[in-house]
Protein backbone atom coordinates (compact mmCIF):
# COMPACT_ATOMS: atom_id res chain seq x y z
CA UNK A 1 -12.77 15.20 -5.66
CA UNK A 2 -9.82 16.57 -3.47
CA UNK A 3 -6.34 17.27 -4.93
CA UNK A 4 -3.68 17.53 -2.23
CA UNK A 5 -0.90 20.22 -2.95
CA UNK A 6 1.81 21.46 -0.55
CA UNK A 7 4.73 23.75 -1.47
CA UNK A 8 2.81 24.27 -4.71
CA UNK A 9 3.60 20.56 -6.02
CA UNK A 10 0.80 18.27 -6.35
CA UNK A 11 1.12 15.48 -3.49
CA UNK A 12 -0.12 11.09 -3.62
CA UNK A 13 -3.70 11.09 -3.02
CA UNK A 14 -6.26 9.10 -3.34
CA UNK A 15 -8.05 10.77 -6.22
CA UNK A 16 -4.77 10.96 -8.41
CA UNK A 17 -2.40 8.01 -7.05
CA UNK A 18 1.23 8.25 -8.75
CA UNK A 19 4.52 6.83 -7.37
CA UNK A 20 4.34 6.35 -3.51
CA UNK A 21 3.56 8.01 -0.50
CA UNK A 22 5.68 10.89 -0.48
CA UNK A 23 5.93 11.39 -3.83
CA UNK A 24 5.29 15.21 -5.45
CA UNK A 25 4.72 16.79 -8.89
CA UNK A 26 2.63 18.30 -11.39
CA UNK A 27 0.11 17.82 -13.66
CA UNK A 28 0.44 19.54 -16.99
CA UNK A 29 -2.25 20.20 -19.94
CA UNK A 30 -3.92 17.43 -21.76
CA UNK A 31 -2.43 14.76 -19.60
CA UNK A 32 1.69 15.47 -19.42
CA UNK A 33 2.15 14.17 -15.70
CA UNK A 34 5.77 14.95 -14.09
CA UNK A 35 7.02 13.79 -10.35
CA UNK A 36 9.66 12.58 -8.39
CA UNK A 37 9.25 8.84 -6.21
CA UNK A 38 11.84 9.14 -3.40
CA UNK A 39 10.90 5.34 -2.37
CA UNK A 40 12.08 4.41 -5.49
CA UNK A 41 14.44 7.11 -6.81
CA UNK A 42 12.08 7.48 -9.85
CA UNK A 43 12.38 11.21 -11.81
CA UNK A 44 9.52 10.42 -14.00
CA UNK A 45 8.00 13.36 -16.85
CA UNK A 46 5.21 12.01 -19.68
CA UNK A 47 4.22 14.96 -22.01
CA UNK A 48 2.00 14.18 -24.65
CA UNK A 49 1.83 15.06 -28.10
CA UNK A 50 -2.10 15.29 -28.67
CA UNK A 51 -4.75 16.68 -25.60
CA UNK A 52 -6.21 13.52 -23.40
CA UNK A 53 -9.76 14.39 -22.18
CA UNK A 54 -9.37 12.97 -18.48
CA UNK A 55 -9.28 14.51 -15.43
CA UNK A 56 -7.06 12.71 -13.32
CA UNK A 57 -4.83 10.31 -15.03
CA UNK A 58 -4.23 10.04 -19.06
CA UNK A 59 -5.01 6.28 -19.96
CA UNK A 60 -1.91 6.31 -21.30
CA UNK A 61 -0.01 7.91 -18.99
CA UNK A 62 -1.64 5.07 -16.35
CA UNK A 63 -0.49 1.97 -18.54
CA UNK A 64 2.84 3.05 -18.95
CA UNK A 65 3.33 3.67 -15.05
CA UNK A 66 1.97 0.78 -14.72
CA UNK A 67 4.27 -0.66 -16.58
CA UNK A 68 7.12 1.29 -14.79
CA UNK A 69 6.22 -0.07 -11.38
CA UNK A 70 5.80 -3.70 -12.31
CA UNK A 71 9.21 -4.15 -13.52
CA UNK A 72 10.46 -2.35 -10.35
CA UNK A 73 8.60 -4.32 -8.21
CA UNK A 74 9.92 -7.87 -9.98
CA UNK A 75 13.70 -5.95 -9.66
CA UNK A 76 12.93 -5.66 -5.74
């Protein structure tokens, strides 16, 4: 499993896909995910009130970007 950082923020990868390419941020504790989408112009911050157990990528954290992206993409 490889995490990509640069400039200390965490980078799109593979392993932990969020926003675009070229997007950067930073995962917190128990699944809080923060990061900025250029592409889109998305400043985007989940913090959660209970600890999640995975390692890359709350559930819930992936359904509601998820959820995010698919109304952007019927905007576009």
């Amino acid at each position: 499993m490889e995490l990509i950082f640069s400039l200390g923020f965490m980078k799109h990868c593979p392993v932990w896909g969020f926003g675009n390419e070229g997007s950067y941020g930073m995962p917190g504790s128990g699944g809080s995910l923060g990061f900025a989408d250029p592409k889109t112009g998305i400043g985007y911050a989940y913090v959660t009130n209970q600890m999640g157990t995975a390692l890359t990528g709350d559930p819930r954290d992936l359904a509601l970007r998820k959820a995010l992206y698919s109304v952007i993409a019927q905007d576009g």
